[in-house]
Structure formats: C-alpha cells, structure tokens
Protein backbone atom coordinates (compact mmCIF):
# COMPACT_ATOMS: atom_id res chain seq x y z
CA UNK A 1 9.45 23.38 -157.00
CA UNK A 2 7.51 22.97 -153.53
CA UNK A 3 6.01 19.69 -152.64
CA UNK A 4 3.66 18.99 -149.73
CA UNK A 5 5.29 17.24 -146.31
CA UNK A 6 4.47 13.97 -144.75
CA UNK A 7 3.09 14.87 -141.15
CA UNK A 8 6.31 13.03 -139.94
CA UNK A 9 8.35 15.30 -141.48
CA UNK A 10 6.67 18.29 -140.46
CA UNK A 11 6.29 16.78 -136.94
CA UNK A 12 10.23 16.44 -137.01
CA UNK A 13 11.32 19.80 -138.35
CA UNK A 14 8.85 21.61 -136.12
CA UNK A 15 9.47 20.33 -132.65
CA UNK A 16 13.12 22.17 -132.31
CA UNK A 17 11.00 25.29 -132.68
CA UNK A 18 7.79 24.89 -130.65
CA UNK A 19 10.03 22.72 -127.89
CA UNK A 20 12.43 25.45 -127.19
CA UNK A 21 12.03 27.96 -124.03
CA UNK A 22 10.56 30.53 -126.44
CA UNK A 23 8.64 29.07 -129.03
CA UNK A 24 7.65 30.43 -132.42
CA UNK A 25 3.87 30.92 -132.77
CA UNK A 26 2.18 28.99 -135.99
CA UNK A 27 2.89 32.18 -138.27
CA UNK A 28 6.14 32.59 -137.84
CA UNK A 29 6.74 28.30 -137.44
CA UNK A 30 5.11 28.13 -141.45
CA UNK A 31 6.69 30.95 -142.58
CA UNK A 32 10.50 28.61 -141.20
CA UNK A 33 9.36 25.41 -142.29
CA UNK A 34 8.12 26.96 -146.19
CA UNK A 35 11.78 28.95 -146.30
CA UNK A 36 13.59 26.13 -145.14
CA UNK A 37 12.46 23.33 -146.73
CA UNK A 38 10.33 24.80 -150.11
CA UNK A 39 7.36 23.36 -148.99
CA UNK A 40 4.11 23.56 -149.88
CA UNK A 41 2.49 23.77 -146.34
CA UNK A 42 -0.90 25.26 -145.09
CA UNK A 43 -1.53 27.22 -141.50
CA UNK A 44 -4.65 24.80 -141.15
CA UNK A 45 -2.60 21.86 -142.13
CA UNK A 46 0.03 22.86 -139.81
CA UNK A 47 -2.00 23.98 -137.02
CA UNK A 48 -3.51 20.24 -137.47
CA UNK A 49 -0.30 18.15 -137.40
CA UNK A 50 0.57 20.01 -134.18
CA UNK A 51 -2.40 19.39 -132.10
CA UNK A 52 -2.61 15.64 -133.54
CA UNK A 53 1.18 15.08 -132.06
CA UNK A 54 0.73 16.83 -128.94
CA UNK A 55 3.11 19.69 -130.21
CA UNK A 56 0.49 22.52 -129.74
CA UNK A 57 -2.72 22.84 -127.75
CA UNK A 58 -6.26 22.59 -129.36
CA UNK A 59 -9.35 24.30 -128.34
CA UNK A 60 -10.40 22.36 -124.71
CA UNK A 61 -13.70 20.17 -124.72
CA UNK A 62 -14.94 21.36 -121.09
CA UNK A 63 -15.16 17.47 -120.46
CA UNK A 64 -11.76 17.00 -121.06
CA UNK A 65 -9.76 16.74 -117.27
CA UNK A 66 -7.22 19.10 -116.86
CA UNK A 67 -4.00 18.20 -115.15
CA UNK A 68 -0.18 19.72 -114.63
CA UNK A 69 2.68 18.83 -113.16
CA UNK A 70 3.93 18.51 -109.88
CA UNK A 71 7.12 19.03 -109.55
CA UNK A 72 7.35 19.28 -105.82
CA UNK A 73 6.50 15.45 -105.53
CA UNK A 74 9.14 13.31 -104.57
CA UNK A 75 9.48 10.38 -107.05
CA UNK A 76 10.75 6.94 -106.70
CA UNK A 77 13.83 5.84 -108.37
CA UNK A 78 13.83 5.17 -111.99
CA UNK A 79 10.97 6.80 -112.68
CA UNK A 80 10.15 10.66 -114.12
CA UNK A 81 7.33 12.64 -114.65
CA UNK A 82 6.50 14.49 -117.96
CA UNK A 83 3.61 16.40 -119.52
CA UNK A 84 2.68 14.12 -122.27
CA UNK A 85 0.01 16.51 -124.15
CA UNK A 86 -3.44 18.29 -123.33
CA UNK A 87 -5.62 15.35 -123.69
CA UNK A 88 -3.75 12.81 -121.66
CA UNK A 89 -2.13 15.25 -119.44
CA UNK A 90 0.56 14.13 -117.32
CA UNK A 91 2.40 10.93 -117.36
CA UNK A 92 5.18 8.46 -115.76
CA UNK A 93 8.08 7.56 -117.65
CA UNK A 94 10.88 4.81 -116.66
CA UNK A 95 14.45 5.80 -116.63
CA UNK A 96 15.89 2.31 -116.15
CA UNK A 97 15.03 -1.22 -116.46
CA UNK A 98 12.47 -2.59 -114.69
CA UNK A 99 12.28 -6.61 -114.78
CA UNK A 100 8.67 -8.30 -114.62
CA UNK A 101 7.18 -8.41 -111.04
CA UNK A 102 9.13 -6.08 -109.58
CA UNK A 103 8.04 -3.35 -107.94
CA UNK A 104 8.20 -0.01 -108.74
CA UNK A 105 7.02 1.64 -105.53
CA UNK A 106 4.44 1.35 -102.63
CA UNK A 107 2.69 4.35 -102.12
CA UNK A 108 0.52 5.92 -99.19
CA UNK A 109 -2.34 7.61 -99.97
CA UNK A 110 -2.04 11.60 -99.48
CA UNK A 111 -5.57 11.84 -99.15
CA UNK A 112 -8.74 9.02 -98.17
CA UNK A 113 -11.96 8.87 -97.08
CA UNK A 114 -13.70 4.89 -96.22
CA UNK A 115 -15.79 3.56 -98.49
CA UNK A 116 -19.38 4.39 -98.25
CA UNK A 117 -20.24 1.17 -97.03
CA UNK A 118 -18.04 1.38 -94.11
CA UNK A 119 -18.96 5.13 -93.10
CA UNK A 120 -21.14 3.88 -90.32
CA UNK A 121 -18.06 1.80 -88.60
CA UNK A 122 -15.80 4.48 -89.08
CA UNK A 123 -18.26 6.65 -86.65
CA UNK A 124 -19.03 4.29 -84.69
CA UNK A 125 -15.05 3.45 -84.08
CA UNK A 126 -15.39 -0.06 -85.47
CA UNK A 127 -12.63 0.70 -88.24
CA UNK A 128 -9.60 3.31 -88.01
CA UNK A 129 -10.47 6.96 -88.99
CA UNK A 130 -6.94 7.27 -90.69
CA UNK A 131 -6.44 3.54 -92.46
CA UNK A 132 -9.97 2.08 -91.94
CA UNK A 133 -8.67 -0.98 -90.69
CA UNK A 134 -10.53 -2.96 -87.79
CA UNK A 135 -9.70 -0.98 -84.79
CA UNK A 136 -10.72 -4.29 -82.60
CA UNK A 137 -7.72 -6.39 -84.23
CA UNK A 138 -4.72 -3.67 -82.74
CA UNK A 139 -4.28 -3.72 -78.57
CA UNK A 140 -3.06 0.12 -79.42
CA UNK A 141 -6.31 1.54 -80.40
CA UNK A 142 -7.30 4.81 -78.91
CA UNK A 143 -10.39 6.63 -79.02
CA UNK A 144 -11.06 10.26 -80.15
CA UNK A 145 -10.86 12.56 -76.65
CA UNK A 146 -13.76 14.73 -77.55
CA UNK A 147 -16.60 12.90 -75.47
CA UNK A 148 -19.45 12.63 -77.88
CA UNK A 149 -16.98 11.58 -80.68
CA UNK A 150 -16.75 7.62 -81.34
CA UNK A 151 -13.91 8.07 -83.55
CA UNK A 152 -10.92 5.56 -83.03
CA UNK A 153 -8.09 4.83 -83.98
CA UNK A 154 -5.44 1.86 -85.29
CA UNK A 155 -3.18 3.19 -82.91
CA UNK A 156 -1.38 6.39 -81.75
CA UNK A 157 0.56 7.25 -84.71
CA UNK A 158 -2.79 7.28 -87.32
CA UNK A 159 -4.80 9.41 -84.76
CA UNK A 160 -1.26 12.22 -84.98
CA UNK A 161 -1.95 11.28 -88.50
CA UNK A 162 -5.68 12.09 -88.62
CA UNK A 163 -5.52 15.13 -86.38
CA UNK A 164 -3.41 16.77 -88.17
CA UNK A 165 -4.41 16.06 -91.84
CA UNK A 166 -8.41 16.26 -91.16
CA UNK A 167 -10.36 14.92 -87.78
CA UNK A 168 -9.82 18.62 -86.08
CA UNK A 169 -11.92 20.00 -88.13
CA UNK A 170 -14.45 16.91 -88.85
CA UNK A 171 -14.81 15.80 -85.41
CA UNK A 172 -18.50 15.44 -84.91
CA UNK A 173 -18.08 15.86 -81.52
CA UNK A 174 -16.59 18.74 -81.97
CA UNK A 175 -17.53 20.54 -84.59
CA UNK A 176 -21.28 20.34 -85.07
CA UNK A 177 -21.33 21.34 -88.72
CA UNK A 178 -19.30 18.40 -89.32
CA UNK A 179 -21.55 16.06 -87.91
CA UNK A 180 -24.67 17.77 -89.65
CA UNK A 181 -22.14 16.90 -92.93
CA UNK A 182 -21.51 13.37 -92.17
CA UNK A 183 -25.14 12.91 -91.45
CA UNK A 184 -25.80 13.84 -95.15
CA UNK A 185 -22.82 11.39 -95.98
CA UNK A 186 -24.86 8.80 -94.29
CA UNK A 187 -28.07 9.55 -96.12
CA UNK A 188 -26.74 9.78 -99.28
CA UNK A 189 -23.65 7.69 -99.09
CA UNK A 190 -21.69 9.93 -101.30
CA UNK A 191 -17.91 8.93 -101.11
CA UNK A 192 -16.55 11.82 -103.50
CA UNK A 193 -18.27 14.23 -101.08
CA UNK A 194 -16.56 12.89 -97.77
CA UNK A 195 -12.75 12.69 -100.03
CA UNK A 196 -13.17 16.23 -101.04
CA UNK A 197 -13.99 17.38 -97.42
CA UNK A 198 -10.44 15.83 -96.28
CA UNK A 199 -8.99 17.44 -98.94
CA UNK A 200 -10.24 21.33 -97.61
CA UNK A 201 -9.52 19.87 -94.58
CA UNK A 202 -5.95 19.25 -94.63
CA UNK A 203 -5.44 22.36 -96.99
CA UNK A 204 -7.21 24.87 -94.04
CA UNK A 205 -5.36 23.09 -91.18
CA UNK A 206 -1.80 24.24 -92.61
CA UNK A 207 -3.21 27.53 -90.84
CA UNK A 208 -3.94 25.03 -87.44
CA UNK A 209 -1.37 24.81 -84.44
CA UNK A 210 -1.32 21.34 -85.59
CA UNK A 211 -0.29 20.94 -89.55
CA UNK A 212 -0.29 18.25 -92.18
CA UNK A 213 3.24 16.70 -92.67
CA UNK A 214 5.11 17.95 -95.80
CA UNK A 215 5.86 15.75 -98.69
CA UNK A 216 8.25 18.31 -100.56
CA UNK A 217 11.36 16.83 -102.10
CA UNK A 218 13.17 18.45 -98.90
CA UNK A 219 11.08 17.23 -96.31
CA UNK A 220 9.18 13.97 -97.25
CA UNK A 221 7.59 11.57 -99.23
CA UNK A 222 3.99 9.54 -99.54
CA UNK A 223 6.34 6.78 -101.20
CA UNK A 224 7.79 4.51 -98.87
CA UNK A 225 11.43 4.40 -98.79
CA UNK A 226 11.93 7.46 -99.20
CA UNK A 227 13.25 10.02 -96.38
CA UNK A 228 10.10 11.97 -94.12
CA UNK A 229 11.15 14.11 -91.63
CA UNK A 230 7.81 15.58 -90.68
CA UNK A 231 8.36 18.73 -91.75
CA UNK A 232 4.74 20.93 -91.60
CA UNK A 233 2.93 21.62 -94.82
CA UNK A 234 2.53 25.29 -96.21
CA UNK A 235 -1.21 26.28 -97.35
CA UNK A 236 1.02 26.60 -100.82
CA UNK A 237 2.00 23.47 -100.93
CA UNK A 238 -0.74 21.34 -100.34
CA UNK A 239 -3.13 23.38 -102.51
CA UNK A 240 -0.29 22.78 -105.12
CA UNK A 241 -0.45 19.14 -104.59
CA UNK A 242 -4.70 19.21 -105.04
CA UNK A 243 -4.58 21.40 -108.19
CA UNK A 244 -2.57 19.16 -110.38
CA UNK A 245 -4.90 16.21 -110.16
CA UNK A 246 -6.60 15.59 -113.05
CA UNK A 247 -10.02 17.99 -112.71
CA UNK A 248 -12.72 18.40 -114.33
CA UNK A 249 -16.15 20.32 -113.67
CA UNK A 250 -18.49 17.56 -112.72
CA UNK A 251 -21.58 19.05 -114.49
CA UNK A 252 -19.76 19.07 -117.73
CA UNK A 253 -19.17 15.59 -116.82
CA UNK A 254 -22.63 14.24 -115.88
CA UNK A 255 -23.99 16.39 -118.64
CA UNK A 256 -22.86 14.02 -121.21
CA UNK A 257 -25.12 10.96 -120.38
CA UNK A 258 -27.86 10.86 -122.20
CA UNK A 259 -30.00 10.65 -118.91
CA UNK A 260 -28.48 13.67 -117.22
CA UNK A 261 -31.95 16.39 -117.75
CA UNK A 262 -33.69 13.27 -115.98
CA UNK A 263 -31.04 13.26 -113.72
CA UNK A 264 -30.56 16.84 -113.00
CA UNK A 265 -33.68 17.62 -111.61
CA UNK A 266 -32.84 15.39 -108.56
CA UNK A 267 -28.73 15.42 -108.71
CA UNK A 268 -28.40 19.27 -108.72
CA UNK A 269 -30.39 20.25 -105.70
CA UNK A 270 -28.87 17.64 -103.81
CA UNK A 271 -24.87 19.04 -104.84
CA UNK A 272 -25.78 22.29 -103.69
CA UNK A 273 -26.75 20.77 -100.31
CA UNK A 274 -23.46 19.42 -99.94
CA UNK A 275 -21.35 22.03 -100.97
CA UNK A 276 -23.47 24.47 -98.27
CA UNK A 277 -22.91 21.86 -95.71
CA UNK A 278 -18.86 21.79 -96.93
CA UNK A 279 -18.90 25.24 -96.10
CA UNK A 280 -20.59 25.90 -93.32
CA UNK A 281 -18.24 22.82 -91.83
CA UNK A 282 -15.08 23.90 -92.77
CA UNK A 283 -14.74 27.64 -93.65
CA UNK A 284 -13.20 29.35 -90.82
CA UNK A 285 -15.39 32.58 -91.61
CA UNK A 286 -18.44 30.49 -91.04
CA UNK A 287 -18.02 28.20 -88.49
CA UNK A 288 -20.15 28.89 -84.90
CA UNK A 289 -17.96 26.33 -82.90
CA UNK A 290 -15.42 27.70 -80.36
CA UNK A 291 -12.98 24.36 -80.67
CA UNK A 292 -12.09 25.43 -84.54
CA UNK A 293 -8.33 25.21 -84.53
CA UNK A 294 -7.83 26.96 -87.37
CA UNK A 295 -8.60 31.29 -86.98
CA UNK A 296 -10.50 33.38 -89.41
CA UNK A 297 -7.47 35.32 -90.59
CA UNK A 298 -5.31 32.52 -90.58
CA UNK A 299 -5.85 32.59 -94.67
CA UNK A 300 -6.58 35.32 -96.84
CA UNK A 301 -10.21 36.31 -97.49
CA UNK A 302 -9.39 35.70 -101.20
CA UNK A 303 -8.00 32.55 -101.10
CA UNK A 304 -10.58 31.11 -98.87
CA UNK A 305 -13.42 32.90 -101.11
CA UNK A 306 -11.21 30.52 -104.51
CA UNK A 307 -10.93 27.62 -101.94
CA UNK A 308 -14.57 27.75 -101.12
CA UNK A 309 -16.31 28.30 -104.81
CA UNK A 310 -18.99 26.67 -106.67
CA UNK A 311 -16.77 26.02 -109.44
CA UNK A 312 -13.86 24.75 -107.27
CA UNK A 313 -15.96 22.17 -105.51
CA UNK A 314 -16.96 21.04 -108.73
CA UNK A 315 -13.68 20.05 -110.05
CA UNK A 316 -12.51 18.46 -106.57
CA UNK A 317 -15.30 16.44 -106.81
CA UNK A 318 -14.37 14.74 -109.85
CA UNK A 319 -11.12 13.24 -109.25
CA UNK A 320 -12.35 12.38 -105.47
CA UNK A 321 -14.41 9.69 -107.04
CA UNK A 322 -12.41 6.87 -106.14
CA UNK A 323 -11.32 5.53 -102.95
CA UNK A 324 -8.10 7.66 -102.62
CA UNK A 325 -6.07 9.91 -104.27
CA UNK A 326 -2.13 9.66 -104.62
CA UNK A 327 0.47 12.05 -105.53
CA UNK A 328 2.60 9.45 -107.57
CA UNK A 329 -0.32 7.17 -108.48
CA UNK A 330 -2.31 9.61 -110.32
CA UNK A 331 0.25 10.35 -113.15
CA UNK A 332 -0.21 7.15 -114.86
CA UNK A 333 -2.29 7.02 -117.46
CA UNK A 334 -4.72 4.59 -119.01
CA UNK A 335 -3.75 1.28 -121.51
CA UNK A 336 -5.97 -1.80 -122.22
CA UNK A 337 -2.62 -3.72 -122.28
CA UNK A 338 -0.89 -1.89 -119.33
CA UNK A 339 2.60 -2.80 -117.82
CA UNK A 340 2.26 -1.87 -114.44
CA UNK A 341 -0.41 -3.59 -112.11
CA UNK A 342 -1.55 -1.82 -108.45
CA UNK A 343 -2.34 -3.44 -105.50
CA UNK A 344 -3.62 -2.78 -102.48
CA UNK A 345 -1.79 -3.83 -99.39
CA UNK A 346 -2.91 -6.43 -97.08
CA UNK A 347 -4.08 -5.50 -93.41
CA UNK A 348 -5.69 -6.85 -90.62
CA UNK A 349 -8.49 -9.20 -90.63
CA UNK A 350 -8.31 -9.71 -93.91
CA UNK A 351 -9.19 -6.40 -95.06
CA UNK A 352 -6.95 -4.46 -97.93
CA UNK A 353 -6.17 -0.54 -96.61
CA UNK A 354 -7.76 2.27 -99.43
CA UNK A 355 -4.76 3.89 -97.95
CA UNK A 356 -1.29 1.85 -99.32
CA UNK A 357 -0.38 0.47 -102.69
CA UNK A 358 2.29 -0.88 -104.42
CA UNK A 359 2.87 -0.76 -108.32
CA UNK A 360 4.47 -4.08 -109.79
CA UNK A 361 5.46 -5.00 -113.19
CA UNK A 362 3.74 -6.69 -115.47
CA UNK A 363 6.21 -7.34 -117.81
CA UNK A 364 9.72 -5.88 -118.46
CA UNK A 365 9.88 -2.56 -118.49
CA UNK A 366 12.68 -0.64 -120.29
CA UNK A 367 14.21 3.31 -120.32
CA UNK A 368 11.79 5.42 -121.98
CA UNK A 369 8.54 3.21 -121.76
CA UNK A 370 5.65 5.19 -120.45
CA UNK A 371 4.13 3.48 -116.98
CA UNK A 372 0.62 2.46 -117.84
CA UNK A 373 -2.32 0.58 -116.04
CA UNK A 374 -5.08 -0.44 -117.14
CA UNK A 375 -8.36 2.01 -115.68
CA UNK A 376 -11.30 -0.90 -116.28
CA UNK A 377 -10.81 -4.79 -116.73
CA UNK A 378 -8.94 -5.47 -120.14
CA UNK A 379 -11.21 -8.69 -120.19
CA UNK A 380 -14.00 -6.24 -120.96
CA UNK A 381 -15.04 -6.63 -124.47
CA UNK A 382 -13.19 -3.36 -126.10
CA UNK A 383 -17.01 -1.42 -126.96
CA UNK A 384 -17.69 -1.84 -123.63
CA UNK A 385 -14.18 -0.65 -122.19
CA UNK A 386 -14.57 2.08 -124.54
CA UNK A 387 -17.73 3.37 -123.25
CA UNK A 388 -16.55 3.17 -119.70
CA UNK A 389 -13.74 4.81 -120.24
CA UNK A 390 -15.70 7.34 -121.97
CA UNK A 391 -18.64 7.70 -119.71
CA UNK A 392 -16.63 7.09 -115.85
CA UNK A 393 -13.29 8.77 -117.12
CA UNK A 394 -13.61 11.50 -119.76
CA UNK A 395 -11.97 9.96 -122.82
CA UNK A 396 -11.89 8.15 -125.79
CA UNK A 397 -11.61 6.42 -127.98
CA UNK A 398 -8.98 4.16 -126.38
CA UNK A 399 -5.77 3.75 -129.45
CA UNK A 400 -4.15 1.18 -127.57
CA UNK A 401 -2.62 -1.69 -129.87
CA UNK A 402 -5.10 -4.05 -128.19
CA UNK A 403 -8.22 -1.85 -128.92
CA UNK A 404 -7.20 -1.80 -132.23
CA UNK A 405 -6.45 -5.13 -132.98
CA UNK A 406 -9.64 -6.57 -131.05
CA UNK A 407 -11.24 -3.66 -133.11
CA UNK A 408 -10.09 -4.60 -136.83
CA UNK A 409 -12.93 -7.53 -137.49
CA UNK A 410 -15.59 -5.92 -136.38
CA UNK A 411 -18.46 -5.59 -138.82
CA UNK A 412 -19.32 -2.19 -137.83
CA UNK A 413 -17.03 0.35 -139.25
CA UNK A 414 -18.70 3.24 -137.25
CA UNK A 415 -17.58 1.23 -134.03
CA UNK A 416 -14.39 2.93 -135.13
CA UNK A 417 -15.63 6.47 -135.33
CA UNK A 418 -15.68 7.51 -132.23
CA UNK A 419 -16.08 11.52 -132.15
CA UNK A 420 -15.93 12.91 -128.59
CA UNK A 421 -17.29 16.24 -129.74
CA UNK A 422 -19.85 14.78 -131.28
CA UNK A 423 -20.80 12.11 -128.91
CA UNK A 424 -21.03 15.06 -126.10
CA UNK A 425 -23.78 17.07 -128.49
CA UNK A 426 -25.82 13.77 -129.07
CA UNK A 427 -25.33 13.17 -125.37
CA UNK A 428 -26.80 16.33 -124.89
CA UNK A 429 -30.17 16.90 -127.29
CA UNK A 430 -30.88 13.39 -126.44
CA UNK A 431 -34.34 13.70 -125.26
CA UNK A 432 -34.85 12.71 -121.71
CA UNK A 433 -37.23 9.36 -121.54
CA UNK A 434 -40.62 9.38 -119.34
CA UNK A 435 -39.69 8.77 -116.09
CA UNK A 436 -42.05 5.53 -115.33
CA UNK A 437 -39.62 3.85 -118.30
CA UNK A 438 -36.39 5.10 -116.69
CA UNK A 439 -33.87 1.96 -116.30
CA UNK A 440 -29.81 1.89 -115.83
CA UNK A 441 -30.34 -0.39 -118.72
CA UNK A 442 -32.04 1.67 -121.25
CA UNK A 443 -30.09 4.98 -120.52
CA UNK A 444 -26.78 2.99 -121.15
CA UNK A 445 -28.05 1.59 -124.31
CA UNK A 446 -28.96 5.40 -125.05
CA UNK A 447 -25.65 6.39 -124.27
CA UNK A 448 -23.87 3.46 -126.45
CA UNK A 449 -26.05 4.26 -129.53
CA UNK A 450 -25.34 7.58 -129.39
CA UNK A 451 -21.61 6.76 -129.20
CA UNK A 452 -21.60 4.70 -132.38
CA UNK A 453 -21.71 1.58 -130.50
C-alpha cells in the first residue's frame, strides 16, 4: 500500500539523483522515487519540494538578481564558495574554525568609484583618483600628466593602478567625452553611473598597451596575503569577473515601488542620457579623441555591440549601487543575526578608503557554517528591515531565526505573509499619487501597505 512522503524524505531520496553530473528530469525522478519507495507522490508536489529546497529551479521573478560562480577568484584560506540556490545565489562557506574576532580576510576593492559627495575633490585632485584618500596628507602625490587634467594621485603606485584599470580612458583632459560624462556625474551626482563606467573601463583597456592586473588563481589576488604577480588581465577574464555579480535589470527593480510611473517620467529620460554619454565615452567605435589607447578592432564588433547594450547597462547598474564592488565580498549573503562583520580600513586624515576591507568574526565560526553579514542595521525593527531589504535589495521575506522570533508576537498575522509575487503586482497597479502630494513619506507608507506591513 503507498503512503504519501514527508518533504524531508523526498528531499533526501531525491538529491542523489538531481545532484549527480547528469541529472534525471522531474518525470523520470517520480517515476524512481514511486518504484522505489511505493509512494504515493505527485509531479506538482514534487516539482514543489524541489524548488522549496533549492534542489531544482523555479520560474525567475525578473526582480530576482541573478548571480554565478566565479571560480577563477582566488579565495582566502578556510573559506569556499558554493551555489546555494536561485534565489540567494551564491554563497561563502567556512572550511575550518574560525574563533570570534578574527579575521577572515582583508580585501581590496576590484572595482570603485568616490562617493558622490567627494566627486568634486577627486577632479579637482584634492583626494586620490585610485583610493580617494587626501592627496595633501602623502609627500608622494603626483598629478595626472595630461595638462588640463587635475587628477592626482596618493602616490606613484595608485596612479600605475588607475591608468591601467580606468583614468586612460576617463581622463577629462584627455578624452573629452569623459569629461562631458563626469559633468553629468556632477549634475546629477549619480554614484552607480560613475562605478559602472570603471567597470567598461577596465574591461575595454585589456585591449590597451597598458592592462588591468590579473587576479586569476595563477596570477593574483584582490585579497591581501595572497601572491600578485601582475600578470595582465584578458578581456575574458575581467568580463567573467563583472558577470557573476549579482545583476539585475534596474527597471524591473525601480518598477516595484509604488511611486515608480511618478518616477519614470523623470528617471527614464535621464538613464538614457547616461548610458549615451557611457558610450560615446568609452566605446572605441565612437570615440573622436586621438589619445584613445585602446583601437577600434582591438575587440570584436559583437562583443563590444553585448558590452555596450541597453539591457547590459541596466544590470551593471544595479549591483554598482554601493561604494565598491569586491570579488570575495560579494558572495556573502544577507542574515539579521550575521557572523561576520566588514570594516573599512583606516587611512589618512581620518578618512576610511571605499577601496579596502577586512571581514572579522563575530562569533565562532565552525566547518560548514555559511559566512553571513548583515545587509541593513539588525537594530532596525524587523518590518522595517524587511522592507529594506525588499525595496534596496530584491528580496524577502528575511527567514532568519531572529526575524522570526522578533516576528512571533506580533498582532498582525499578515506581517507574516509576505508574497514577493504579489507584492511586485500591487507595487505595480498602485496608482501613481498627484504630484503636488508626492512625499518620500507617503510613497514608503504606499509601498509598506502594499507589502502587508
């Protein structure tokens, strides 16, 4: 006589089968499980378990980030990489013990751009155009050598650094499509923008005389410690390195506030400003400026046409939203009660580089625990770190034990119930309010009602 399986069970006799080099598809996985064990087991059911344990892959919500793998990054000891499942993506992993307050690893930042705020120094050579520290505080400081270019620099080694990664082809001075850019930056003071035209910098100038470094597990590392010889980039490698961050397109993203038809009118016209002024700065095909270091045919016409898309500039500008992004860094994922804390370190005059961190623990850390930090302040009453999480981030809701626990006296059940799909469509036919009654306020409160909040 069949009887029906606890999802643990199927959960168990299913991953030898869907975990192997070949798996079976669903069909022929039921059609196993029912002959093996005499149960009583539905496709749907089956299909369900699966996605729910990160055994299978469900339909994607286009506001879900996408993220893989790198396995060209060079990892500090103790620590691996794994593909945890298609919501969270990627993760960390220790291998060893880890006591509290140790740390883990100090990290440079593959790519950076200076906060908004400090744009204006940077071009007027007040802060480094590599680290952004105060270029007044080092006696090594040099200056950019194109004439009407007030870049500077820390010292000799972060101007190598910046040449070759992205000031040769975002030299106002020389590049006047770059300056027209960082003009806009200025005006707008749009920090994703400026991150994500390093990034197409330091990809295009792997075709320059001059290339970015290599961080390969044969020729370097970002993590410090570890052995760098120098070794130049391949266009392969770095657009490798770009791809697996965590992407998503940034219309799907914005389209989920309740505000976003106010917000399009304004937003969208002002995105496809930038990415014009992106390419007309950077694509070699495009460029009017005889100092471009990198040739036309130095890439194929494909591959610049992919590198150079609407719809790729939309997904680099989503994880650019931050203040830098890191190879090792961006594989941990997200925990209200996280064991790893990051730091930046200190510099001169008191300011803390975008461009160095170092992960400590929090607690003890043992073989197997995933490496988790915490992506707002815990502090945060959980509602509201679930709605920033949701809105700034792309998920929810948040499972962690200290959600839940925080979560189990509230009064309203429905706080609970927190549908992503659905959220999205209310996000969506939300109608947009009049624009004279337009606050952050109100659209936030908009946003949390329609979240269940």
């Amino acid at each position: 006589m069949s009887c029906a399986p606890t999802e643990a069970q199927v959960i168990e006799a299913a991953r030898p089968y869907v975990e192997r080099p070949e798996p079976l598809g669903l069909a022929k996985l039921l059609t196993t499980l029912q002959t093996e064990h005499g149960w009583s087991l539905s496709e749907k059911r089956l299909k369900k378990i699966l996605i729910a344990s990160g055994l299978r892959d469900g339909p994607r919500k286009p506001w879900v980030p996408v993220s893989a793998l790198d396995e060209s990054v060079p990892l500090p000891e103790g620590v691996q990489a794994v593909y945890l499942d298609a919501v969270k993506g990627r993760g960390l992993v220790a291998t060893r013990d880890f006591a509290e307050g140790q740390t883990l690893f100090v990290e440079d930042a593959y790519v950076a751009a200076p906060p908004p705020s400090e744009l204006s120094k940077m071009l007027a050579g007040q802060i480094c155009s590599q680290c952004f520290l105060p270029t007044a505080g080092s006696m090594l400081s040099v200056s950019c050598a194109h004439p009407r270019c007030r870049a500077a620099f820390c010292h000799r080694q972060c101007q190598t650094k910046a040449q070759a990664t992205h000031h040769a082809l975002l030299c106002p001075g020389a590049q006047p499509a770059a300056a027209a850019l960082f003009a806009f930056l200025e005006q707008y003071q749009w920090h994703s923008l400026h991150t994500v035209a390093r990034c197409l910098a330091r990809v295009l100038l792997t075709g320059a005389a001059q290339k970015p470094p290599s961080v390969s597990l044969k020729t370097g590392a970002t993590v410090q410690g570890l052995p760098s010889k120098d070794a130049p980039a391949t266009f392969e490698e770095v657009l490798h390195h770009l791809d697996s961050f965590a992407t998503v397109s940034e219309l799907e993203r914005r389209a989920r506030n309740p505000g976003w038809e106010l917000e399009r009118a304004g937003f969208l016209p002002a995105l496809q400003r930038a990415h014009t002024l992106l390419v007309e700065a950077l694509d070699p095909r495009r460029t009017r400026s005889n100092r471009f270091p990198v040739p036309a045919d130095a890439h194929l016409a494909s591959t610049l046409d992919r590198l150079f898309a609407w719809e790729t500039f939309l997904t680099y500008v989503y994880p650019t939203d931050h203040s830098w992004l890191d190879l090792v860094h961006s594989h941990l994922n997200h925990d209200c009660t996280p064991n790893l804390s990051i730091r930046h370190m200190p510099g001169r005059g008191g300011v803390r580089p975008a461009t160095r961190i170092t992960a400590r623990a929090l607690r003890a850390i043992q073989p197997g625990e995933e490496l988790l930090i915490s992506y707002v302040d815990p502090s945060l009453p959980a509602e509201r770190r679930r709605l920033l999480l949701w809105r700034d981030y792309c998920f929810g809701p948040c499972a962690c034990e200290h959600c839940a626990s925080e979560l189990q006296g509230a009064s309203n059940v429905e706080a609970h119930d927190f549908d992503a799909e659905k959220a999205s469509k209310l996000a969506r036919s939300t109608p947009a309010p009049a624009p004279e009654a337009v606050e952050a306020a109100a659209l936030e409160q908009e946003l949390r009602a329609s979240l269940g909040f």
